[in-house]
C-alpha atoms as a PDB file:
ATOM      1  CA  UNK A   1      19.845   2.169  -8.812  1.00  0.00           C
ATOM      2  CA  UNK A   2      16.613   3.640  -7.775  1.00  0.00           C
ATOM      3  CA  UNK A   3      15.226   3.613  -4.144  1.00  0.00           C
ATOM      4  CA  UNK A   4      11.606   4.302  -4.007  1.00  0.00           C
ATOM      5  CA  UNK A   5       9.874   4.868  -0.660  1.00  0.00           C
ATOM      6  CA  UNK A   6       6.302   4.573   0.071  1.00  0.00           C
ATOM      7  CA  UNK A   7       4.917   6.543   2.840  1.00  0.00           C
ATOM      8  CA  UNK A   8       2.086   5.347   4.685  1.00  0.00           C
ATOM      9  CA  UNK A   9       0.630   5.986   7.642  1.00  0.00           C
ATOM     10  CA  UNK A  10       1.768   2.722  10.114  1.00  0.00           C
ATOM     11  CA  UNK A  11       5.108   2.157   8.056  1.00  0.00           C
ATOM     12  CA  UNK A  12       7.175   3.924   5.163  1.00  0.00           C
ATOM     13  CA  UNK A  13       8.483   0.933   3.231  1.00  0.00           C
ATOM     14  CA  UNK A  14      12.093   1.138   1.247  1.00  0.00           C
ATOM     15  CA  UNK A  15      12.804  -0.275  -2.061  1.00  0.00           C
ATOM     16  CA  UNK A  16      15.904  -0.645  -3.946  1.00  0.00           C
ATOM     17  CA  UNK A  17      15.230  -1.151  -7.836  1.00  0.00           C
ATOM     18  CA  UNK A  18      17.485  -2.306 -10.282  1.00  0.00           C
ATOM     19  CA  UNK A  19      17.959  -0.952 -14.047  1.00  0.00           C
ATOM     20  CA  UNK A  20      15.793  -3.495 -15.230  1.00  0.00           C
ATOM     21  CA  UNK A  21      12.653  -2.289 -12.916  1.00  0.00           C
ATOM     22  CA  UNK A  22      12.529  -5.103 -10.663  1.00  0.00           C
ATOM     23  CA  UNK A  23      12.570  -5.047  -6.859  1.00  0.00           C
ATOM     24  CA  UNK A  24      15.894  -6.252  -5.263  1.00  0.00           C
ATOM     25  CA  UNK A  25      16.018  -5.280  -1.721  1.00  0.00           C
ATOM     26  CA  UNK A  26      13.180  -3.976   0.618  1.00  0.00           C
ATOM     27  CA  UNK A  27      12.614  -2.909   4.252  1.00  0.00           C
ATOM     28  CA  UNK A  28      10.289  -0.830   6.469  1.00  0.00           C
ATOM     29  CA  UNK A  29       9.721   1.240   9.545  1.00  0.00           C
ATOM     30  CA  UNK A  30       7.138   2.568  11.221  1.00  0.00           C
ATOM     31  CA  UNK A  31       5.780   5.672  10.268  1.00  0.00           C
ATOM     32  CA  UNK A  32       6.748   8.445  12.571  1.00  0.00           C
ATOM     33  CA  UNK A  33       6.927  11.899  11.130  1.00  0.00           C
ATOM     34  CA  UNK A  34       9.785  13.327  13.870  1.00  0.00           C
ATOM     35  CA  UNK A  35      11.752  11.141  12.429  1.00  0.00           C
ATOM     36  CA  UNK A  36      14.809  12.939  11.281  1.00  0.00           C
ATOM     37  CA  UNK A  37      16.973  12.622   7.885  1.00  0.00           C
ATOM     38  CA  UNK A  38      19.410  11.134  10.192  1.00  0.00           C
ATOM     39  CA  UNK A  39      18.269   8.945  11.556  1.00  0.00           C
ATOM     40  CA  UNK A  40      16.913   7.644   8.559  1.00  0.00           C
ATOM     41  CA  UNK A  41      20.379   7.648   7.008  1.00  0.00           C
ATOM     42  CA  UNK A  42      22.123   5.544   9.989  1.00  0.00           C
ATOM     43  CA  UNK A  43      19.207   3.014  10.072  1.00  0.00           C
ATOM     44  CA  UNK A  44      19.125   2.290   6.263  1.00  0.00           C
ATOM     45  CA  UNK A  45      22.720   2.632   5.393  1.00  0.00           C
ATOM     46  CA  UNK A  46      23.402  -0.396   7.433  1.00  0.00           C
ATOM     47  CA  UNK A  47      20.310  -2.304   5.693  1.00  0.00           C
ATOM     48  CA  UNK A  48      21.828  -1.200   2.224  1.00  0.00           C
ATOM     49  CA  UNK A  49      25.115  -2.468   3.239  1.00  0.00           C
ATOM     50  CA  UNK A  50      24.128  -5.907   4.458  1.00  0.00           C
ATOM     51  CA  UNK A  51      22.373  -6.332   1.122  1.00  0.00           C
ATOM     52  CA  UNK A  52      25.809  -5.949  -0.356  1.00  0.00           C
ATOM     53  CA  UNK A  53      25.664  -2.472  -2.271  1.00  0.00           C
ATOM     54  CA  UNK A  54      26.536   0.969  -0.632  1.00  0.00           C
ATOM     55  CA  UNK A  55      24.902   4.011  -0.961  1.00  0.00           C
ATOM     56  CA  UNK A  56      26.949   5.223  -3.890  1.00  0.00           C
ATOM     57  CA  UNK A  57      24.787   2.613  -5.799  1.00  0.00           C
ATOM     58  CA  UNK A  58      21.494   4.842  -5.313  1.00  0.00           C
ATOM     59  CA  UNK A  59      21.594   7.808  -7.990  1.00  0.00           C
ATOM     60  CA  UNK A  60      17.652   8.516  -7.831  1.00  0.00           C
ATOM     61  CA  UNK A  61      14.924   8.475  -4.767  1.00  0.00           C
ATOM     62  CA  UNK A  62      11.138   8.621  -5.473  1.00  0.00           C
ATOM     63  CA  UNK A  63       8.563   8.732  -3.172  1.00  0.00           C
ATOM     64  CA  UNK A  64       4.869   8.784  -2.186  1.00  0.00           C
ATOM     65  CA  UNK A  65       3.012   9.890   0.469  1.00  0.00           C
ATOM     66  CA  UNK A  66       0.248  10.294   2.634  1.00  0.00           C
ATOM     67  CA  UNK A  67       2.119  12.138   6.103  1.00  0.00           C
ATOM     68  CA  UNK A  68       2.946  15.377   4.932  1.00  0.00           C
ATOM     69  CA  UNK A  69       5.012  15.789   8.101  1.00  0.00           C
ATOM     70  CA  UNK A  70       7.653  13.095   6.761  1.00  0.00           C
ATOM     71  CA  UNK A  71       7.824  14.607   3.339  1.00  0.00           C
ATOM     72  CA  UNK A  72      10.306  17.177   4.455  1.00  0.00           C
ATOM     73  CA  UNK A  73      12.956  14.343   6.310  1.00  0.00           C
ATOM     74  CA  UNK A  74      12.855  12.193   3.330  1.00  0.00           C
ATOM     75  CA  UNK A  75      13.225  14.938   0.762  1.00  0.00           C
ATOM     76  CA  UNK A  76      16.275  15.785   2.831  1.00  0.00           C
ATOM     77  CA  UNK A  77      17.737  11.962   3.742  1.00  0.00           C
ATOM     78  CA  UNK A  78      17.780  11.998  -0.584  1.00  0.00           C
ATOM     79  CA  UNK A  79      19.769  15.175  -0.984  1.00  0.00           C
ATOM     80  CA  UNK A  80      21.846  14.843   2.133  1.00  0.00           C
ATOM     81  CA  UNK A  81      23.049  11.709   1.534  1.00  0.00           C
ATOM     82  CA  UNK A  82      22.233  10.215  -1.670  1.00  0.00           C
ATOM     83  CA  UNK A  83      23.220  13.264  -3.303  1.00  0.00           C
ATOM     84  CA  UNK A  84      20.110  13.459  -5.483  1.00  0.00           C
ATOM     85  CA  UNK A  85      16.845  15.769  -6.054  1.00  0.00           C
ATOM     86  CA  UNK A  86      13.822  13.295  -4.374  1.00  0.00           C
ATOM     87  CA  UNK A  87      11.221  13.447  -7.083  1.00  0.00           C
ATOM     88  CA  UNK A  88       7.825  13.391  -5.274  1.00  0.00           C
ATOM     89  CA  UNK A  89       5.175  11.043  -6.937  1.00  0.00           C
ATOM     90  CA  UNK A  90       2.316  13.365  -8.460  1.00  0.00           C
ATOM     91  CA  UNK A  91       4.367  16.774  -8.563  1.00  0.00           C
ATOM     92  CA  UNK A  92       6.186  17.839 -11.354  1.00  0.00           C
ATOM     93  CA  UNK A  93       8.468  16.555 -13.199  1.00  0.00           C
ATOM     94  CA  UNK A  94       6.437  13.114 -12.019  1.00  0.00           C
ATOM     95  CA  UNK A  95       2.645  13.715 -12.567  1.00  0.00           C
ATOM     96  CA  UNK A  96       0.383  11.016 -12.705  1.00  0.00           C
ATOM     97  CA  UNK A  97       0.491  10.075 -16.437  1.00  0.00           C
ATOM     98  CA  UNK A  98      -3.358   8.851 -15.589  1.00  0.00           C
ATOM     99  CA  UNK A  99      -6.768  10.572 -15.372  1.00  0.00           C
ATOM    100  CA  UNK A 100      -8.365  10.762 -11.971  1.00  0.00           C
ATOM    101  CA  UNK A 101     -12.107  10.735 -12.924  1.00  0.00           C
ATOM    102  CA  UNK A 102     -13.118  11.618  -9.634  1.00  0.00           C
ATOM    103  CA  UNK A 103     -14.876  15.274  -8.263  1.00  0.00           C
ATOM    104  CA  UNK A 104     -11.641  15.849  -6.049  1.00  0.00           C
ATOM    105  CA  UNK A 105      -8.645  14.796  -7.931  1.00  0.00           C
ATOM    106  CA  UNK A 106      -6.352  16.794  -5.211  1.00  0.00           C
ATOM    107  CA  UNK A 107      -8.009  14.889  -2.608  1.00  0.00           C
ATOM    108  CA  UNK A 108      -6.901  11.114  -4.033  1.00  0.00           C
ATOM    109  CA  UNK A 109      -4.302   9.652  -1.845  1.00  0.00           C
ATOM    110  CA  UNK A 110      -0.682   9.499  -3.488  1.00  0.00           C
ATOM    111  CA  UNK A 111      -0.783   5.362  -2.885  1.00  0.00           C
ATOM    112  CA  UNK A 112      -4.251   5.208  -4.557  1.00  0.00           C
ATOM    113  CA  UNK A 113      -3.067   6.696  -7.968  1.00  0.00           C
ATOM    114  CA  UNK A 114       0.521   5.166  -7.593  1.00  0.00           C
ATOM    115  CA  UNK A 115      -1.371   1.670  -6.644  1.00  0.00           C
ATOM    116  CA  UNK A 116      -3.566   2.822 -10.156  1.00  0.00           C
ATOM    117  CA  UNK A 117      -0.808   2.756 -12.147  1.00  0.00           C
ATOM    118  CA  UNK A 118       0.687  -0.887 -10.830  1.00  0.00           C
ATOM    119  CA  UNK A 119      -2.484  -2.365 -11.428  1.00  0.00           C
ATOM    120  CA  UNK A 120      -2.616  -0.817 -15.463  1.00  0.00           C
ATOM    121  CA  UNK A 121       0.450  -2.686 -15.976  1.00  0.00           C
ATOM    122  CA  UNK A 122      -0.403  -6.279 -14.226  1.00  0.00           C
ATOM    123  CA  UNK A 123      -3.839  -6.603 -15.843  1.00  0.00           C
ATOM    124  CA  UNK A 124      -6.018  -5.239 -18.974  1.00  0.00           C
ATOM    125  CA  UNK A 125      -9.804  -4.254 -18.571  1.00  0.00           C
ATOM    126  CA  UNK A 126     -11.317  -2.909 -15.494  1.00  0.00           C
ATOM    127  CA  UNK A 127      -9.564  -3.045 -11.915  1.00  0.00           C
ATOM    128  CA  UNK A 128     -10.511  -3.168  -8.662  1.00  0.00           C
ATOM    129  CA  UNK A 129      -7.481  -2.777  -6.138  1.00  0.00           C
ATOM    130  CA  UNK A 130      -8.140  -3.938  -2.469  1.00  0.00           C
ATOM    131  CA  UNK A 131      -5.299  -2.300  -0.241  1.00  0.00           C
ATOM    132  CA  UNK A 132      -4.940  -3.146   3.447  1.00  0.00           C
ATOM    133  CA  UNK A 133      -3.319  -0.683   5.124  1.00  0.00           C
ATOM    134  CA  UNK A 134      -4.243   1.948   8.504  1.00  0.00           C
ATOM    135  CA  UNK A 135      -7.427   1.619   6.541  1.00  0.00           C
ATOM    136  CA  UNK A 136      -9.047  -0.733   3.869  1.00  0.00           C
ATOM    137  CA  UNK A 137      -9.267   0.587   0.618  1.00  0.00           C
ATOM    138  CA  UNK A 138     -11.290  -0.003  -2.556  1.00  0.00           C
ATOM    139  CA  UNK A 139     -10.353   1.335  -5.746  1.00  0.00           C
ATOM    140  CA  UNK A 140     -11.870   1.041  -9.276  1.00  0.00           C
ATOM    141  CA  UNK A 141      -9.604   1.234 -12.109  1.00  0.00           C
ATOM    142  CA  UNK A 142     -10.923   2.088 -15.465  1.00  0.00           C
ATOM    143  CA  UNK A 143      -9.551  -0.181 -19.085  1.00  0.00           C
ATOM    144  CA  UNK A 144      -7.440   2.892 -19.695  1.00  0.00           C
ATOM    145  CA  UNK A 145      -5.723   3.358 -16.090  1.00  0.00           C
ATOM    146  CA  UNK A 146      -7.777   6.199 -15.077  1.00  0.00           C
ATOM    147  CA  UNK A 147      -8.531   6.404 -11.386  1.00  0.00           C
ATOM    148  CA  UNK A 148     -12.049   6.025 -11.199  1.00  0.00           C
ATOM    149  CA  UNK A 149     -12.983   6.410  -7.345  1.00  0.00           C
ATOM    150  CA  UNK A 150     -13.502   3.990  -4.593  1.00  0.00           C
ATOM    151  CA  UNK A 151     -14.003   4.136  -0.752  1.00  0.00           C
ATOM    152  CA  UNK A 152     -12.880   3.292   2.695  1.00  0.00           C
ATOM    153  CA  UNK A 153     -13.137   1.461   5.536  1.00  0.00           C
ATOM    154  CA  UNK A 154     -11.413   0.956   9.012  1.00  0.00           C
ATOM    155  CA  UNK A 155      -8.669  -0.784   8.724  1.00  0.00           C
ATOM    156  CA  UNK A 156      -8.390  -4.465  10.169  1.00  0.00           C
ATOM    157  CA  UNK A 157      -5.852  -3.909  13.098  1.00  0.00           C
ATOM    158  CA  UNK A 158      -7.293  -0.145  13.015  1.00  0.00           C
ATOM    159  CA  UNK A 159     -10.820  -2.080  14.256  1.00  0.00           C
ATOM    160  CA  UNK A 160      -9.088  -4.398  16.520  1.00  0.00           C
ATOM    161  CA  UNK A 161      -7.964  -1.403  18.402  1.00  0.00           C
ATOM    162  CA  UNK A 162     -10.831   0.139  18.755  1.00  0.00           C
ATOM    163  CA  UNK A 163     -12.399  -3.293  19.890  1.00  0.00           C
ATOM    164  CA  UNK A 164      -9.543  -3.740  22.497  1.00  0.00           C
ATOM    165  CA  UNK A 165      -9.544   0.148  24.044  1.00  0.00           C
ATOM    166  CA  UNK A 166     -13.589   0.568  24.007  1.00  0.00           C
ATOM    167  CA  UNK A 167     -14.604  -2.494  25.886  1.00  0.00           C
ATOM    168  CA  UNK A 168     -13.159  -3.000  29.282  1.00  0.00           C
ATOM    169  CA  UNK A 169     -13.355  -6.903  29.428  1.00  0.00           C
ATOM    170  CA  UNK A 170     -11.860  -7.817  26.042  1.00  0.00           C
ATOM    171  CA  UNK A 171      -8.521  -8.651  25.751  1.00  0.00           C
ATOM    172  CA  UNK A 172      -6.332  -7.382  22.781  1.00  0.00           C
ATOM    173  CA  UNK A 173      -6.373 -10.320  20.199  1.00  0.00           C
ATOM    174  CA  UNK A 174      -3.711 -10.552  16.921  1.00  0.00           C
ATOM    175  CA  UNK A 175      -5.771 -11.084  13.668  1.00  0.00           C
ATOM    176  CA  UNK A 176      -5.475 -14.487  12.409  1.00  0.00           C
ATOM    177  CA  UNK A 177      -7.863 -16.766  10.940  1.00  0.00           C
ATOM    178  CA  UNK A 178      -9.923 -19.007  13.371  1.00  0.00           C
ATOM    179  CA  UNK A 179      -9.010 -22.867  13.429  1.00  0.00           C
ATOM    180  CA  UNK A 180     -12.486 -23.723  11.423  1.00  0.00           C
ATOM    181  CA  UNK A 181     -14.979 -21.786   9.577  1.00  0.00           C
ATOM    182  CA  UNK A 182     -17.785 -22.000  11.987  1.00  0.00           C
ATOM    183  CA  UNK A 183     -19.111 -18.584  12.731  1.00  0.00           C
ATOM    184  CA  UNK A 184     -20.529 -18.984  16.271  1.00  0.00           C
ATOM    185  CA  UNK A 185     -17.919 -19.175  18.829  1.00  0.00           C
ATOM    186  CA  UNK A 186     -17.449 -20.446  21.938  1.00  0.00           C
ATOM    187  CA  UNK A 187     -14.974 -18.740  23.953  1.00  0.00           C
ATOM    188  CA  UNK A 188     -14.474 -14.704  24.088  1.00  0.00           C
ATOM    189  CA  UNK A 189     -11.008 -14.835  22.092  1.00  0.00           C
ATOM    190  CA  UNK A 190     -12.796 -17.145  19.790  1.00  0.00           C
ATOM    191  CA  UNK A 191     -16.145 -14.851  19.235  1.00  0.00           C
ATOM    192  CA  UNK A 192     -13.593 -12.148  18.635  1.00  0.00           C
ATOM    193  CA  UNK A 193     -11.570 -14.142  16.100  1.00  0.00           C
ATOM    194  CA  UNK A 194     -14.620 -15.014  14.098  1.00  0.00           C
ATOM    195  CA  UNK A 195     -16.023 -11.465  14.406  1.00  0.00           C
ATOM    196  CA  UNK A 196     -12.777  -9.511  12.783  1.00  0.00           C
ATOM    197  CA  UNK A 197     -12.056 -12.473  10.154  1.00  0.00           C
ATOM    198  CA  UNK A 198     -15.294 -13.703   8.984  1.00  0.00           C
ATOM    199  CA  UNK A 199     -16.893 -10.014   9.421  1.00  0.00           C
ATOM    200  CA  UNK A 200     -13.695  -8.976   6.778  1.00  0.00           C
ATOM    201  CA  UNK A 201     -14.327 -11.431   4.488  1.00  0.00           C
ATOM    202  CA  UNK A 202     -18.410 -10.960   4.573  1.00  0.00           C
ATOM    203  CA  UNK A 203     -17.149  -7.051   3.755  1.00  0.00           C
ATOM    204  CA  UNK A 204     -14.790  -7.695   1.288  1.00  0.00           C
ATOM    205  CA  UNK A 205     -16.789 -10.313  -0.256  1.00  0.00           C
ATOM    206  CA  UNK A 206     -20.180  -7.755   0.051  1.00  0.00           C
ATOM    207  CA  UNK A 207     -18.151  -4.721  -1.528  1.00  0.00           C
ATOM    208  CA  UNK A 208     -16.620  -6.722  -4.668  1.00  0.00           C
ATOM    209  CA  UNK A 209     -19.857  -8.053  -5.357  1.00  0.00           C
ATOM    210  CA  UNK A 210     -21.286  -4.352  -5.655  1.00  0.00           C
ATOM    211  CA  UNK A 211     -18.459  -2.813  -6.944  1.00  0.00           C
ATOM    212  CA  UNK A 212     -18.448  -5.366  -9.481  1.00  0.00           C
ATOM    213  CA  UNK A 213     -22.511  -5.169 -10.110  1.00  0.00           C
ATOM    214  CA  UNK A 214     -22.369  -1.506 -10.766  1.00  0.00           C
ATOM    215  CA  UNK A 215     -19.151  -1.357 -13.184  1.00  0.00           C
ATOM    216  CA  UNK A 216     -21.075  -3.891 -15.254  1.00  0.00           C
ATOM    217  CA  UNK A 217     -18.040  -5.661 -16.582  1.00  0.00           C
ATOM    218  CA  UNK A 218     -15.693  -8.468 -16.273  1.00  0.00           C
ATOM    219  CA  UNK A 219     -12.869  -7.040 -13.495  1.00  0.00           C
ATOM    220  CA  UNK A 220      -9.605  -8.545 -12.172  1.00  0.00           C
ATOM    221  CA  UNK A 221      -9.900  -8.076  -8.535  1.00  0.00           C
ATOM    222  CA  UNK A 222      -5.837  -7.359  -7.264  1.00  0.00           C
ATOM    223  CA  UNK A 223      -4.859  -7.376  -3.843  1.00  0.00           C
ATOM    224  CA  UNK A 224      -2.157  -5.469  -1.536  1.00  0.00           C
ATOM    225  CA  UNK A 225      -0.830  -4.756   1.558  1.00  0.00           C
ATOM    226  CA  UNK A 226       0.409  -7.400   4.360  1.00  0.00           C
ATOM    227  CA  UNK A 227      -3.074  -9.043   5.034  1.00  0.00           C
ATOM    228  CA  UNK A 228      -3.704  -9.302   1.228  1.00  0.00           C
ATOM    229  CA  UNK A 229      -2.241 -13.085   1.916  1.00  0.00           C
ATOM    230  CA  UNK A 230      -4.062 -13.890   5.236  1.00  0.00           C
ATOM    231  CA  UNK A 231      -7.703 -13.263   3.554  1.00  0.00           C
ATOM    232  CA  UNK A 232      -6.550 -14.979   0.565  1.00  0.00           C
ATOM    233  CA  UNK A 233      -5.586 -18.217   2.218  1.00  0.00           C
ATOM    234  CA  UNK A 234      -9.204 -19.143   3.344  1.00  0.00           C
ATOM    235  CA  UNK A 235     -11.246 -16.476   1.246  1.00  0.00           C
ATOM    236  CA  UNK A 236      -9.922 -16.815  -2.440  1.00  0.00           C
ATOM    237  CA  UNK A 237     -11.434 -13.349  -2.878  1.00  0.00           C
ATOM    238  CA  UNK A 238      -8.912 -12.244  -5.481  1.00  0.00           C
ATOM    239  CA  UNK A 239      -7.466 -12.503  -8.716  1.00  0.00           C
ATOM    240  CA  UNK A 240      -4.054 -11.634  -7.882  1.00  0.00           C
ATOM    241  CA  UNK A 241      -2.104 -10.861  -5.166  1.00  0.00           C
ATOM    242  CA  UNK A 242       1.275  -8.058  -5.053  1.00  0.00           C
ATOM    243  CA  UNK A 243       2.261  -7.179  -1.776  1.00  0.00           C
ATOM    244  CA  UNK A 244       5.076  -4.492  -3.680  1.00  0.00           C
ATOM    245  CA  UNK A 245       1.774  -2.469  -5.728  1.00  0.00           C
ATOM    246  CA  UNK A 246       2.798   0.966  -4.537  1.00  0.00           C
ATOM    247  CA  UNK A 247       6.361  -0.122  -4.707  1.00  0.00           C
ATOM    248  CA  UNK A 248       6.097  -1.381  -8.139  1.00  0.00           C
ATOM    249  CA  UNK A 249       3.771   1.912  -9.190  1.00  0.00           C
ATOM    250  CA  UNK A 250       6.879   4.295  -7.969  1.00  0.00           C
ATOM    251  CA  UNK A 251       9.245   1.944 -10.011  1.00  0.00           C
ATOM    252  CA  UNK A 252       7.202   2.497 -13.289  1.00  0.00           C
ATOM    253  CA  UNK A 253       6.292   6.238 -12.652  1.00  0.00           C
ATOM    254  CA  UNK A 254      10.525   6.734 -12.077  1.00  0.00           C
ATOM    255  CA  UNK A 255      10.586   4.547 -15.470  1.00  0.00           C
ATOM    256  CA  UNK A 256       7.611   6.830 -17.367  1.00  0.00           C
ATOM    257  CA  UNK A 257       8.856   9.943 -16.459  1.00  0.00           C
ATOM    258  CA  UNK A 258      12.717   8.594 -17.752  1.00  0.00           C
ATOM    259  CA  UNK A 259      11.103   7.356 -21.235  1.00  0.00           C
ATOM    260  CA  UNK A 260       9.147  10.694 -21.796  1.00  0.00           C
END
């Protein structure tokens, strides 16, 4: 069984994969590079164990990610104590398998091209991958899986933040979507609601329209990360929705490099 773990920079999310590819077990914690190999070990040996398997089950790690800091606890938590080499996603013996058609290809973060490769295998033409994470990605994804560039914005609960420690008399709101879809509000909480949701979907909405205008062809718009679903609910912005992309992209790059 494989466990693939995708490092980001709120949470690094766990996956156990079966032999078949498919996602049977998954958890997450957030990110925090002092972390140590064992404490990582005590907290997901009891996960793996209420799952019914055991650690004996795992015979191959594989991760991504974008804290350096935490790459050297996790390489350790696989050799320590799942007796196994962690193969890091983008590094030999795992390269990319994909192009990355952009002027800094050592630059692209290790969930972008990971996320690339998901979307190759969900959906045939051109791609555009929406990720909501620390910050809001777009990413355009070429008919024959090469990475073709994107860009980025501040993250939803990033700008809520912000919002929350800059001005003195607003109160620190959780993003949800507001009870109607008027746009002028009339309460503070309300204004702010309206302000974080609708301004979202006006920017989502605003950069798939011009992503889509300039690649000049039919694309499948695909969706991840945990607000993916909120947006979707009033917005129908995308085609498809996979919470488990960067999950699923370390499952197939474990599965490529195996077939090679």
């Amino acid at each position: 069984m494989l466990l693939a773990i995708d490092t980001g920079n709120t949470n690094v999310k766990f996956a156990l994969v079966d032999d078949h590819g498919e996602i049977v077990q998954r958890w997450r914690i957030a990110t925090d590079a002092r972390r140590t190999a064992d404490e990582y070990a005590v907290w997901l040996d009891q996960l793996i164990r209420m799952a019914g398997h055991k650690r004996g089950d795992i015979d191959a790690v594989i991760l991504a990610t974008v804290v350096p800091r935490a790459l050297h606890n996790l390489q350790l938590l696989a050799s320590r104590y799942f007796e196994c080499e962690a193969l890091v996603a983008g590094r030999d013996p795992v390269e990319w398998g994909i192009q990355l058609k952009v002027a800094e290809p050592q630059s692209v973060g290790a969930d972008r091209a990971v996320n690339a490769i998901a979307a190759q295998a969900m959906a045939e033409g051109d791609k555009i991958v929406i990720s909501f994470g620390t910050a809001t990605t777009f990413d355009y994804i070429g008919p024959d899986g090469s990475y073709r560039g994107g860009s980025i914005a501040p993250g939803v609960n990033l700008s809520l933040d912000a919002l929350y420690s800059a001005a003195a008399m607003l109160p620190r709101i959780a993003i949800e979507p507001p009870p109607n879809e008027s746009v002028i509000g009339t309460t503070t909480v309300g204004q702010m609601q309206i302000g974080i949701y609708w301004g979202y979907v006006a920017m989502i909405e605003g950069m798939i329209a011009r992503m889509k205008a300039e690649i000049g062809k039919p694309v499948t718009v695909i969706a991840t990360g945990g607000l993916a679903i909120l947006f979707q609910q009033h917005g129908h912005l995308f085609d498809r929705v996979e919470p488990d992309l960067t999950l699923r992209g370390l499952a197939l790059l474990y599965r490529n490099r195996e077939q090679k």
